[in-house]
PDB file of N, CA and C in Angstrom:
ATOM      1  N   UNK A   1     -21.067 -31.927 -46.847  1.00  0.00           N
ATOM      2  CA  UNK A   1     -22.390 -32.398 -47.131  1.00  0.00           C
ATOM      3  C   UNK A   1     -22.455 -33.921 -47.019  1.00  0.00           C
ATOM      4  N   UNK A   2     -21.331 -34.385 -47.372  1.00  0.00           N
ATOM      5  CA  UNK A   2     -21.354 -35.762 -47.551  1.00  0.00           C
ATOM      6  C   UNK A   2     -21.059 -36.636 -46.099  1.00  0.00           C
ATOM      7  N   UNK A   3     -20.978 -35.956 -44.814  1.00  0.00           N
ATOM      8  CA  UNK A   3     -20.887 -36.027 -43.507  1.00  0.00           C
ATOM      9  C   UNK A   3     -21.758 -36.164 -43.137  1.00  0.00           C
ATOM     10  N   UNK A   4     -22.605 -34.654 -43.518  1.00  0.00           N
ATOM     11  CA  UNK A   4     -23.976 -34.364 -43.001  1.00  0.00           C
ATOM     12  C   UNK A   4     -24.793 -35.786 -43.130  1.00  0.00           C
ATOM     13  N   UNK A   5     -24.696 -36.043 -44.445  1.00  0.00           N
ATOM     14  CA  UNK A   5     -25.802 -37.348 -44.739  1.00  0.00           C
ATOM     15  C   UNK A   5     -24.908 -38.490 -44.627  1.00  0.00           C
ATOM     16  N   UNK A   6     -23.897 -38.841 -44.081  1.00  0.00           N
ATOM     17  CA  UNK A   6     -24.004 -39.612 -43.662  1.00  0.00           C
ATOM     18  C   UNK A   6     -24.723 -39.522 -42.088  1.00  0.00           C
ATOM     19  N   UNK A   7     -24.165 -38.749 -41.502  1.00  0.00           N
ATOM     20  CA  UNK A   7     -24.895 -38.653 -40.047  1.00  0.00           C
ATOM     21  C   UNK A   7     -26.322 -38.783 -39.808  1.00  0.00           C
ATOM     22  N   UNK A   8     -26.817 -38.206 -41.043  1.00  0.00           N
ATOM     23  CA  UNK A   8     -28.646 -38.503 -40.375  1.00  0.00           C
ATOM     24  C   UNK A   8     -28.377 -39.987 -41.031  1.00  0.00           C
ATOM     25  N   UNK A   9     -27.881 -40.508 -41.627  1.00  0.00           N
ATOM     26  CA  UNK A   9     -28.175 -42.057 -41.798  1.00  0.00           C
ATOM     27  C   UNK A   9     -27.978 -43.114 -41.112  1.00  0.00           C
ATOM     28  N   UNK A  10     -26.743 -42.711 -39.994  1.00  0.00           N
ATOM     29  CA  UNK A  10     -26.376 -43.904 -38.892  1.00  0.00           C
ATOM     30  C   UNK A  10     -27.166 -42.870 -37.821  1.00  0.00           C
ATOM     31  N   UNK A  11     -27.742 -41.862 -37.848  1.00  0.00           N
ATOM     32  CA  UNK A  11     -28.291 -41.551 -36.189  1.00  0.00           C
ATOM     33  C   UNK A  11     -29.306 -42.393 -35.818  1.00  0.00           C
ATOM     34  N   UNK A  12     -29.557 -42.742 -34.632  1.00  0.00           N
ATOM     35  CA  UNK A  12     -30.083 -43.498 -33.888  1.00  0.00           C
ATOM     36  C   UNK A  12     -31.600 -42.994 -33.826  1.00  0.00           C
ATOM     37  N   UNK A  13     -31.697 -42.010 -34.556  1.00  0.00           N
ATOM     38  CA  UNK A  13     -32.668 -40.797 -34.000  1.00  0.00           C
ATOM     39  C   UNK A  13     -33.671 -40.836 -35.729  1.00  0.00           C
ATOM     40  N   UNK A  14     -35.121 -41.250 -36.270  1.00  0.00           N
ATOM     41  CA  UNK A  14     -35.655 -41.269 -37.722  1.00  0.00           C
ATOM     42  C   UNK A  14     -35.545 -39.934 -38.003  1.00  0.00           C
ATOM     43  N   UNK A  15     -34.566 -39.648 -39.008  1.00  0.00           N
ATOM     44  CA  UNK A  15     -34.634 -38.558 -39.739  1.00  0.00           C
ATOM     45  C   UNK A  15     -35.989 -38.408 -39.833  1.00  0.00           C
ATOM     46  N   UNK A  16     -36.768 -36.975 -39.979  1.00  0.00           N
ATOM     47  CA  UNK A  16     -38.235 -36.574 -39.781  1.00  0.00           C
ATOM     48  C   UNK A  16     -37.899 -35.173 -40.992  1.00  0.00           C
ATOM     49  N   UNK A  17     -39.031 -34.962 -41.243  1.00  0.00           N
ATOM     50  CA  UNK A  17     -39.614 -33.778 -42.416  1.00  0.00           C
ATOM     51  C   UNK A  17     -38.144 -32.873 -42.060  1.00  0.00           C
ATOM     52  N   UNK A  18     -38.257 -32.105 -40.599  1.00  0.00           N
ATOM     53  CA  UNK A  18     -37.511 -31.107 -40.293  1.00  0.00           C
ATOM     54  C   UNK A  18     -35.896 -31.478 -40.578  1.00  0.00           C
ATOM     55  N   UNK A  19     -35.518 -32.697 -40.366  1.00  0.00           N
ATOM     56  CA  UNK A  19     -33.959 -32.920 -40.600  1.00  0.00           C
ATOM     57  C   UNK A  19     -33.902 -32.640 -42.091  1.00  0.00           C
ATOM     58  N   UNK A  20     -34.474 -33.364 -42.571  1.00  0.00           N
ATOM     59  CA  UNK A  20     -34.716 -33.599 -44.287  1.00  0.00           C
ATOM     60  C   UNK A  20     -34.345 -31.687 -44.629  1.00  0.00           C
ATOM     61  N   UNK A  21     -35.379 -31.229 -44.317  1.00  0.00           N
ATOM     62  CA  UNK A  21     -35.249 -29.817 -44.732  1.00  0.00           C
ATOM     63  C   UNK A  21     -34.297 -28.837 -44.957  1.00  0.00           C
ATOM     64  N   UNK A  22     -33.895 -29.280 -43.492  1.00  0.00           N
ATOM     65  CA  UNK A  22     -32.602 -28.610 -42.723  1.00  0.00           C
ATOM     66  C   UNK A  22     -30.977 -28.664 -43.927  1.00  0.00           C
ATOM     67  N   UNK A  23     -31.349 -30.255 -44.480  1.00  0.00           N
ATOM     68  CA  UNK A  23     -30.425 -30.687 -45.375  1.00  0.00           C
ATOM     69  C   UNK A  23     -30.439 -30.189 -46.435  1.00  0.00           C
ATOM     70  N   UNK A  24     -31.467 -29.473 -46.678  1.00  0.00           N
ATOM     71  CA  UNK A  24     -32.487 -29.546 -48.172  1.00  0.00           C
ATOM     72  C   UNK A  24     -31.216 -27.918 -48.177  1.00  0.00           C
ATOM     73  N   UNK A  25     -31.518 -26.998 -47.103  1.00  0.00           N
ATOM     74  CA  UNK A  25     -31.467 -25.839 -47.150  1.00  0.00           C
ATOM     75  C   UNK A  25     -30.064 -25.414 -47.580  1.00  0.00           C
ATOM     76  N   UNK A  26     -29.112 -26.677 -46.718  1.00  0.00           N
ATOM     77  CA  UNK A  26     -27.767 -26.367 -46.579  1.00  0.00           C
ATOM     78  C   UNK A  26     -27.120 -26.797 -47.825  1.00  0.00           C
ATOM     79  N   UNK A  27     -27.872 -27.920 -48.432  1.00  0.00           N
ATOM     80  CA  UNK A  27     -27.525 -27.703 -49.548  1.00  0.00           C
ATOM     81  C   UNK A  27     -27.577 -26.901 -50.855  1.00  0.00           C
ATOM     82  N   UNK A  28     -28.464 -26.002 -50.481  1.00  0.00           N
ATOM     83  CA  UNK A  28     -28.784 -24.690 -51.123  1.00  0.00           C
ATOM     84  C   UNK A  28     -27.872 -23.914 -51.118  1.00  0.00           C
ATOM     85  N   UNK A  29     -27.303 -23.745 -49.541  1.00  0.00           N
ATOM     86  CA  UNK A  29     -25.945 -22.702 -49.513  1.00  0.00           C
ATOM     87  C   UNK A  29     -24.948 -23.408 -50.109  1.00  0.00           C
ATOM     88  N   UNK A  30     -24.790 -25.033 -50.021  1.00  0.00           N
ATOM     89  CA  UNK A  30     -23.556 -25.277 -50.447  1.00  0.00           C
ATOM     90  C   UNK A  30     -23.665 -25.551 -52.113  1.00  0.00           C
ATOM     91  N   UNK A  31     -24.463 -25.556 -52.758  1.00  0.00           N
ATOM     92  CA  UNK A  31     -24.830 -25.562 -54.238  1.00  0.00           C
ATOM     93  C   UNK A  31     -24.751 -27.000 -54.508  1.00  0.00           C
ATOM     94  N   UNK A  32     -25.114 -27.951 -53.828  1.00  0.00           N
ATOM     95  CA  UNK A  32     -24.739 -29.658 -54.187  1.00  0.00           C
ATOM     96  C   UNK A  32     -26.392 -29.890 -54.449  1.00  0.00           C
ATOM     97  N   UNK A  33     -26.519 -30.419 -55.624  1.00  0.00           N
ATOM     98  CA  UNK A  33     -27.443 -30.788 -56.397  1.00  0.00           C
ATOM     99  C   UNK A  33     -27.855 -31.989 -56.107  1.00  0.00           C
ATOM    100  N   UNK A  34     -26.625 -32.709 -55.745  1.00  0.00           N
ATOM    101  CA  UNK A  34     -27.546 -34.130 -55.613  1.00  0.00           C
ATOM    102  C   UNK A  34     -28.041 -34.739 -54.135  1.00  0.00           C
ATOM    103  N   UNK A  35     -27.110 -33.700 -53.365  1.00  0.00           N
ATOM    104  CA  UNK A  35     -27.943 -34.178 -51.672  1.00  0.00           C
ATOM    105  C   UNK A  35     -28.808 -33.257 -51.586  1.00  0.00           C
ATOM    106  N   UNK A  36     -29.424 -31.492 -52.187  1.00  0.00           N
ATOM    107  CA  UNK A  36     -30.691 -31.313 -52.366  1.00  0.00           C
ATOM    108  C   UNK A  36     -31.670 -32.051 -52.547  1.00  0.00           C
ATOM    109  N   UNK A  37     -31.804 -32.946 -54.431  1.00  0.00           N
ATOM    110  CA  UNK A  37     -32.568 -33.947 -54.569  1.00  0.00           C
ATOM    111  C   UNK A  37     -32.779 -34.796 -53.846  1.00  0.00           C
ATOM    112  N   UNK A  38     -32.092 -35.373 -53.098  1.00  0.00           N
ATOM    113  CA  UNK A  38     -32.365 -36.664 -52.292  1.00  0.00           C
ATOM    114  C   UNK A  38     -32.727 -35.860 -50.907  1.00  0.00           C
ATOM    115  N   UNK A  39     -32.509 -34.613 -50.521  1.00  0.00           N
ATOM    116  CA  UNK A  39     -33.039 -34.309 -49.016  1.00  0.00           C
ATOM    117  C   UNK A  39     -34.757 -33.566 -49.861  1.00  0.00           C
ATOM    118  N   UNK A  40     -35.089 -33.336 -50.754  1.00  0.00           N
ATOM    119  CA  UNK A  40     -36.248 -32.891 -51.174  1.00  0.00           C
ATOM    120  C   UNK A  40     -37.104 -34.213 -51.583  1.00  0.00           C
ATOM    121  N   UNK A  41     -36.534 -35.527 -51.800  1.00  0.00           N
ATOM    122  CA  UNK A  41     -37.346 -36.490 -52.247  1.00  0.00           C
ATOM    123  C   UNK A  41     -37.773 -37.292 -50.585  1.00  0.00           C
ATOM    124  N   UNK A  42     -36.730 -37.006 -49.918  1.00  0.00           N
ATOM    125  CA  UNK A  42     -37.285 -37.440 -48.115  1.00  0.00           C
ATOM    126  C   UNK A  42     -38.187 -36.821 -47.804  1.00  0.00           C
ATOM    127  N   UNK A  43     -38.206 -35.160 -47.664  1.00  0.00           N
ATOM    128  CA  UNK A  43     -39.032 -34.572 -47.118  1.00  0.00           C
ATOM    129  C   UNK A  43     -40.384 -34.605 -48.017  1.00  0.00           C
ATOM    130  N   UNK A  44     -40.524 -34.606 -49.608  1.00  0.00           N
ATOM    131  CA  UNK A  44     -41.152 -35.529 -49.942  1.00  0.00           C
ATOM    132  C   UNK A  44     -42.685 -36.755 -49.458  1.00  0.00           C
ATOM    133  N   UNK A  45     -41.598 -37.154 -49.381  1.00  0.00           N
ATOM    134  CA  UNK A  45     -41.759 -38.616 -49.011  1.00  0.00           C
ATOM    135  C   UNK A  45     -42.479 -38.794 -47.779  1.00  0.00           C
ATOM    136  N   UNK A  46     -41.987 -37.959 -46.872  1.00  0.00           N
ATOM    137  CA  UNK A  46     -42.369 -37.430 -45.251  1.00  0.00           C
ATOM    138  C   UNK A  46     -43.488 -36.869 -44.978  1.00  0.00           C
ATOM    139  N   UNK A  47     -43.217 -35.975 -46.077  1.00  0.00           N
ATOM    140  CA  UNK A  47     -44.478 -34.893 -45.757  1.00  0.00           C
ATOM    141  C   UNK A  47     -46.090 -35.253 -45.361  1.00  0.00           C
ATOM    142  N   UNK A  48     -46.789 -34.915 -44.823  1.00  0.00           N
ATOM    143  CA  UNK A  48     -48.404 -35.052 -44.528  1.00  0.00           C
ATOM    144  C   UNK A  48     -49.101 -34.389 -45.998  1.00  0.00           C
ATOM    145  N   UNK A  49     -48.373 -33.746 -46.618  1.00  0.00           N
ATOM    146  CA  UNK A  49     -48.411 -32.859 -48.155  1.00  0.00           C
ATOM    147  C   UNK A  49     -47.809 -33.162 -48.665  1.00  0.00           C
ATOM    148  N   UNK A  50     -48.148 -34.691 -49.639  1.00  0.00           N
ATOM    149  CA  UNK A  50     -47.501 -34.830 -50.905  1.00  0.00           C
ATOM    150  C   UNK A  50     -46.992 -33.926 -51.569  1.00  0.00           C
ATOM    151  N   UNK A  51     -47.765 -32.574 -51.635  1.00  0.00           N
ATOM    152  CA  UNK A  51     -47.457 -32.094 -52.896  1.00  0.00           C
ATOM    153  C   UNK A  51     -46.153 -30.937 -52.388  1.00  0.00           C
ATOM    154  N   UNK A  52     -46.050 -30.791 -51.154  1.00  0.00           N
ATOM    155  CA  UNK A  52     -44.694 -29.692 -50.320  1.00  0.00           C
ATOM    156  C   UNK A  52     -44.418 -28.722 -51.799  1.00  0.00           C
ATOM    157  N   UNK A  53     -44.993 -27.961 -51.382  1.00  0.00           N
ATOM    158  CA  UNK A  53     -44.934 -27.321 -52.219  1.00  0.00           C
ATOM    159  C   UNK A  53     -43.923 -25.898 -52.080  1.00  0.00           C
ATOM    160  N   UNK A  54     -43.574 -25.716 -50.690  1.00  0.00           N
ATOM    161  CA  UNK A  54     -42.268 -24.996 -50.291  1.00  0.00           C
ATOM    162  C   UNK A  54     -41.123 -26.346 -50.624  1.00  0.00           C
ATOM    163  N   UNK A  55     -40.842 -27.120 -50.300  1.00  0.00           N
ATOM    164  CA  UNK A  55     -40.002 -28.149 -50.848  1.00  0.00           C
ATOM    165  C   UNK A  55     -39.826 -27.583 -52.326  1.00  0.00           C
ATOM    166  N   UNK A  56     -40.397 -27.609 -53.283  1.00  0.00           N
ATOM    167  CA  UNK A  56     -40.318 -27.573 -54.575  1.00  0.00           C
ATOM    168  C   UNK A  56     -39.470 -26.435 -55.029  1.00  0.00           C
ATOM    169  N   UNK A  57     -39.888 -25.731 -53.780  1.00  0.00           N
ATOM    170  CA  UNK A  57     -39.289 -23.993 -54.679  1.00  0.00           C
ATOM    171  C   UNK A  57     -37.993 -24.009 -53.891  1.00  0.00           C
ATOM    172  N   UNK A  58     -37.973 -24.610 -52.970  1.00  0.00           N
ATOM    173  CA  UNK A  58     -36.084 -24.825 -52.695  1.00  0.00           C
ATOM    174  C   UNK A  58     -35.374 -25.829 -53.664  1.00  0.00           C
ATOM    175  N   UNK A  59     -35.763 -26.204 -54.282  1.00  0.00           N
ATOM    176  CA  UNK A  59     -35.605 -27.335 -55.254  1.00  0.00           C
ATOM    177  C   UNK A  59     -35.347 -26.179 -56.412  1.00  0.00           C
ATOM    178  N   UNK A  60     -36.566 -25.770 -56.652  1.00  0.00           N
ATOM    179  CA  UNK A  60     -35.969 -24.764 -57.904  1.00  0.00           C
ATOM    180  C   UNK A  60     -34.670 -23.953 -57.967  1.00  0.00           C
ATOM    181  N   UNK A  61     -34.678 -23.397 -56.583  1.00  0.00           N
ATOM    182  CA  UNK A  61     -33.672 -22.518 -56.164  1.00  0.00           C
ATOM    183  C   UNK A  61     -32.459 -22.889 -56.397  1.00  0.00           C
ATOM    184  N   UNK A  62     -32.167 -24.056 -55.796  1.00  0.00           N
ATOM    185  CA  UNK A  62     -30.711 -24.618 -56.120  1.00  0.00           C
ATOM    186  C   UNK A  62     -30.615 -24.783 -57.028  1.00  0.00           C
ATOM    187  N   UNK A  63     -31.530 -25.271 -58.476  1.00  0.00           N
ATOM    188  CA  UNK A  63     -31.415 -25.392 -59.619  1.00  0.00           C
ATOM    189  C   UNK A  63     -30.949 -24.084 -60.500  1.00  0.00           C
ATOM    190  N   UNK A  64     -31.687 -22.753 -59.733  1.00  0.00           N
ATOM    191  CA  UNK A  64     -31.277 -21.417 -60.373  1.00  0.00           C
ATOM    192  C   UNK A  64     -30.072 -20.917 -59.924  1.00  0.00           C
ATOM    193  N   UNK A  65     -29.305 -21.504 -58.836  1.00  0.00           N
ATOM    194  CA  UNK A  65     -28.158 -20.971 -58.505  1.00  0.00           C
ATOM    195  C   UNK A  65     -26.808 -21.616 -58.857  1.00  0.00           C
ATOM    196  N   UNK A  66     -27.413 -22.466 -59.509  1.00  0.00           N
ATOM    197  CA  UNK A  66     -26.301 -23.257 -60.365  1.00  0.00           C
ATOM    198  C   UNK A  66     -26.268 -23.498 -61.955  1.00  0.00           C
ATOM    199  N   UNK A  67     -27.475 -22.641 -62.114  1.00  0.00           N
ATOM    200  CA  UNK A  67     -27.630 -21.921 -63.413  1.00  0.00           C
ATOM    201  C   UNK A  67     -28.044 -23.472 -64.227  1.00  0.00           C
ATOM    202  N   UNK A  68     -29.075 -23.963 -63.571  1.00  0.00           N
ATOM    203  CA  UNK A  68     -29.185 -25.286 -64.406  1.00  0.00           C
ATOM    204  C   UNK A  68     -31.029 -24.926 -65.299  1.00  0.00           C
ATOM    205  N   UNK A  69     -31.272 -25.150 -65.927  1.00  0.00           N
ATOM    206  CA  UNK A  69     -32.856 -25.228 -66.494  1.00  0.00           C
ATOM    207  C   UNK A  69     -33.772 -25.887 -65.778  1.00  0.00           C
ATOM    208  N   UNK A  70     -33.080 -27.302 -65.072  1.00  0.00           N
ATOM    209  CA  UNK A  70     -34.234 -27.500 -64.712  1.00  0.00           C
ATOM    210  C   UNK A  70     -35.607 -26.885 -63.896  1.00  0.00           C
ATOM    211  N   UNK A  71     -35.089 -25.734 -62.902  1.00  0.00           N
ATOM    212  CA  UNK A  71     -36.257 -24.549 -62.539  1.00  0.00           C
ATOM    213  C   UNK A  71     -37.040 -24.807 -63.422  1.00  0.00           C
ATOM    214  N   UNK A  72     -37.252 -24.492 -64.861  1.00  0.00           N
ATOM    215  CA  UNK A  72     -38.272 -24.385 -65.458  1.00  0.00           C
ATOM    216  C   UNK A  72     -39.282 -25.603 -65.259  1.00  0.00           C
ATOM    217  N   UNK A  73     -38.710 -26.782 -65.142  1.00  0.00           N
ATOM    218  CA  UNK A  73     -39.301 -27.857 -65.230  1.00  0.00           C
ATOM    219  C   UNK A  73     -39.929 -28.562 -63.677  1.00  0.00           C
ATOM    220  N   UNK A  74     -39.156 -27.915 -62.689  1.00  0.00           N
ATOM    221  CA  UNK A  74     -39.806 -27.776 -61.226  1.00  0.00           C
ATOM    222  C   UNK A  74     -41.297 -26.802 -61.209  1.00  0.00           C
ATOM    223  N   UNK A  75     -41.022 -25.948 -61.927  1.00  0.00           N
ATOM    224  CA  UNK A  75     -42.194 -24.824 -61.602  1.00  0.00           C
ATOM    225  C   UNK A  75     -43.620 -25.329 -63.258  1.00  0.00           C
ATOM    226  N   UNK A  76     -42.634 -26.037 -64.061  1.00  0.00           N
ATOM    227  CA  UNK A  76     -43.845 -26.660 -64.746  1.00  0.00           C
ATOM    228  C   UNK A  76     -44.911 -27.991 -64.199  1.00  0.00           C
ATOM    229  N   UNK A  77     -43.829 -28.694 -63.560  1.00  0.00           N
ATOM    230  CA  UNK A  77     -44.493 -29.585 -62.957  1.00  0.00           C
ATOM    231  C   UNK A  77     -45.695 -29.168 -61.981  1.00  0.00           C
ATOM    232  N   UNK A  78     -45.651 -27.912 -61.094  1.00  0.00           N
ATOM    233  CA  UNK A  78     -46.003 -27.539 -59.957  1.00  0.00           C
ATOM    234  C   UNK A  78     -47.478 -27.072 -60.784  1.00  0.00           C
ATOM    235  N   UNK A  79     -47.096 -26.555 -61.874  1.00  0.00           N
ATOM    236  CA  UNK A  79     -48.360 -25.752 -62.666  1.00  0.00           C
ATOM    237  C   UNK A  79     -49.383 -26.871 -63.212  1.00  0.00           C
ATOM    238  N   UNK A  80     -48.824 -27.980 -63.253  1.00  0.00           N
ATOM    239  CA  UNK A  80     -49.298 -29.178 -63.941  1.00  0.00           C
ATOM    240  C   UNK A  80     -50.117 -29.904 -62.220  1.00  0.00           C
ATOM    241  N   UNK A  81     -49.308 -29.483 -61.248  1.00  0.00           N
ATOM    242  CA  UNK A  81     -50.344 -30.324 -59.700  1.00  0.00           C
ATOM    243  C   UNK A  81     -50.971 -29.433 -59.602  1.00  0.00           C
ATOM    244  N   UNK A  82     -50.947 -28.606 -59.792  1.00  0.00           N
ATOM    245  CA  UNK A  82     -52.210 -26.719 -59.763  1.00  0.00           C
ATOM    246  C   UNK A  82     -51.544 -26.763 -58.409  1.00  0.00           C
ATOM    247  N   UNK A  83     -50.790 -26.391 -58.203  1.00  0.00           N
ATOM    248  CA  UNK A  83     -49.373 -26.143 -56.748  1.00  0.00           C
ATOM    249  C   UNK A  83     -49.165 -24.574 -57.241  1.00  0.00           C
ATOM    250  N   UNK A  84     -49.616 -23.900 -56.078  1.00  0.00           N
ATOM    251  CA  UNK A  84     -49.041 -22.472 -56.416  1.00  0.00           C
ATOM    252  C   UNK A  84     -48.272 -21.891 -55.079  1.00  0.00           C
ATOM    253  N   UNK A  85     -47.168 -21.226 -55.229  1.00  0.00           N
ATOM    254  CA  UNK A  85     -45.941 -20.649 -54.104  1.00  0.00           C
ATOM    255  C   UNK A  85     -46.931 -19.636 -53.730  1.00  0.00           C
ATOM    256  N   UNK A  86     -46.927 -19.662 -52.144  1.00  0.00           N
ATOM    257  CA  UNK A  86     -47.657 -18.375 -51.177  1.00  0.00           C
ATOM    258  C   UNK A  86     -46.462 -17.634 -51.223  1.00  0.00           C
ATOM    259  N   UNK A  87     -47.300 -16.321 -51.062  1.00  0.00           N
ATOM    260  CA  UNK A  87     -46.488 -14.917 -50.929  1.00  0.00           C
ATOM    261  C   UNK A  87     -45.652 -15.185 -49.751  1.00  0.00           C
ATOM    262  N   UNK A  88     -44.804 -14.966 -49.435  1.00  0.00           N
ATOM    263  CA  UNK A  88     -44.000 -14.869 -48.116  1.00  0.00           C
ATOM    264  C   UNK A  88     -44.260 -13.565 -47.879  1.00  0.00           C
ATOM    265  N   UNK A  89     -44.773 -13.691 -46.407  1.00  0.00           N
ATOM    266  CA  UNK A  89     -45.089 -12.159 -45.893  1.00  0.00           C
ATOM    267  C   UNK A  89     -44.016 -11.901 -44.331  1.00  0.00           C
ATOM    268  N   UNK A  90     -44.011 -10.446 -44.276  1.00  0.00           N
ATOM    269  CA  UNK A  90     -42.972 -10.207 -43.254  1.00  0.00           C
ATOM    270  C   UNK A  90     -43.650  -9.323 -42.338  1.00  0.00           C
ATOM    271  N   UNK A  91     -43.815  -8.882 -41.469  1.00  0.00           N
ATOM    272  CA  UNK A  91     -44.042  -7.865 -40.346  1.00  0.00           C
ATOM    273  C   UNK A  91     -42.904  -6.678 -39.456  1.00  0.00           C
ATOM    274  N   UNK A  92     -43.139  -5.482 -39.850  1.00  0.00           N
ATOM    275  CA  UNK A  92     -42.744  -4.838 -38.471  1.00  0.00           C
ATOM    276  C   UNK A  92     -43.865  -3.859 -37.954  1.00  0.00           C
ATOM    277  N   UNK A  93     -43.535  -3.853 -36.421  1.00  0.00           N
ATOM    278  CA  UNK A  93     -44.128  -2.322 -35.830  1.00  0.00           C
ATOM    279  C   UNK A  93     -43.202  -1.160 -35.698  1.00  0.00           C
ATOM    280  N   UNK A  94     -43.857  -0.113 -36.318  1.00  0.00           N
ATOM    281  CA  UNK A  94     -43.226   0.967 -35.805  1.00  0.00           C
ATOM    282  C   UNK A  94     -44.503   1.915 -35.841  1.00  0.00           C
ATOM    283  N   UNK A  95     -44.042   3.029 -34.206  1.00  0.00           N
ATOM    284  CA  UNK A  95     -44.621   3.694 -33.920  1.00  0.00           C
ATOM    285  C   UNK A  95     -46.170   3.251 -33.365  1.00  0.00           C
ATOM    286  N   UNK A  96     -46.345   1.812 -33.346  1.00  0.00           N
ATOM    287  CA  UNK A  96     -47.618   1.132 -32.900  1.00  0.00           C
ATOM    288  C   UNK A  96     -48.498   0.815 -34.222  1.00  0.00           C
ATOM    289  N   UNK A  97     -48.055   1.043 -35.420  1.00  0.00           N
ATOM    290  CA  UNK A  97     -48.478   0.480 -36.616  1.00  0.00           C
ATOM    291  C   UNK A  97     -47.635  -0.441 -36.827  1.00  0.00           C
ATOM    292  N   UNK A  98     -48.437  -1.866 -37.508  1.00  0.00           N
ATOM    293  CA  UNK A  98     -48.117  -2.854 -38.252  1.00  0.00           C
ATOM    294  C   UNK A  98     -47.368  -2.885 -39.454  1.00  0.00           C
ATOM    295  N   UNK A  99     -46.615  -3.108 -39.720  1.00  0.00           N
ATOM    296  CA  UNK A  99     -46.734  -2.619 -41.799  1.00  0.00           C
ATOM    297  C   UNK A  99     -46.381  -4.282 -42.350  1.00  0.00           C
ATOM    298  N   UNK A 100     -46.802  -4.472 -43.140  1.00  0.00           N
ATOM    299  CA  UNK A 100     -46.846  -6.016 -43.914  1.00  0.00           C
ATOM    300  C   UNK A 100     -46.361  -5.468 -44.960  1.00  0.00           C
ATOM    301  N   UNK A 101     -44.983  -6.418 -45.530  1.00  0.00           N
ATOM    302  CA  UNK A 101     -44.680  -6.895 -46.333  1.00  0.00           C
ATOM    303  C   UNK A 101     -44.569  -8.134 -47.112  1.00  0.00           C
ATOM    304  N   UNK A 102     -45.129  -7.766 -48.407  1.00  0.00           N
ATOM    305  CA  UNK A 102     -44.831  -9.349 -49.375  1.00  0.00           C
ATOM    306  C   UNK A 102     -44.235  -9.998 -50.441  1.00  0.00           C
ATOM    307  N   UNK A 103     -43.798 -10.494 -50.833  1.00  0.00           N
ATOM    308  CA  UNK A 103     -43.222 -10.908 -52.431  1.00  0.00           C
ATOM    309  C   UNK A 103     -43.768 -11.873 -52.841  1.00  0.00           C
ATOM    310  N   UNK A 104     -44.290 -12.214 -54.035  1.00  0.00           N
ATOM    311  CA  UNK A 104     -44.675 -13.222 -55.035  1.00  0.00           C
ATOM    312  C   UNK A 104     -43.731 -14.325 -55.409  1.00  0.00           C
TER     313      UNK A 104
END
């Protein structure tokens, strides 16, 4: 992780929303808390949507997978910007029907 960011920092190339993210994510798999925060305060920062409100809930995430509280205090804040998480929806066809799936 600590490669990773260095590399978007000497690339020649402005880290943009999508690098930020990209970082955001991997640090999700790798459970590092503090290059999450700092790749969620870029993208942040980046965003055309202050309020990134998918940002936030990867933010929570790493917080719940490292069994920390703060989640609670990501998803209070969010309740406090009136920021609410869209359903993630999924699609297949079968047989020439659609079927949609969603989670809350």
């Amino acid at each position: 992780m600590d490669d990773a960011l260095s590399f978007i920092r000497i690339s020649e190339a402005t880290p943009n929303e999508t690098t930020w993210t990209t970082m955001l994510g991997a640090a999700r798999c790798q459970q590092h808390l503090h290059h999450a925060k700092q790749a969620a305060e870029e993208v942040i920062r980046l965003s055309p949507n202050p309020n990134a409100v998918s940002v936030r809930v990867l933010l929570s995430k790493v917080y719940a997978s490292i069994g920390r509280w703060d989640v609670g205090r990501v998803w209070k804040d969010m309740k406090k910007r009136g920021l609410k998480k869209q359903p993630g929806v999924s699609r297949i066809e079968v047989d020439g029907t659609v079927h949609k799936f969603m989670d809350s």
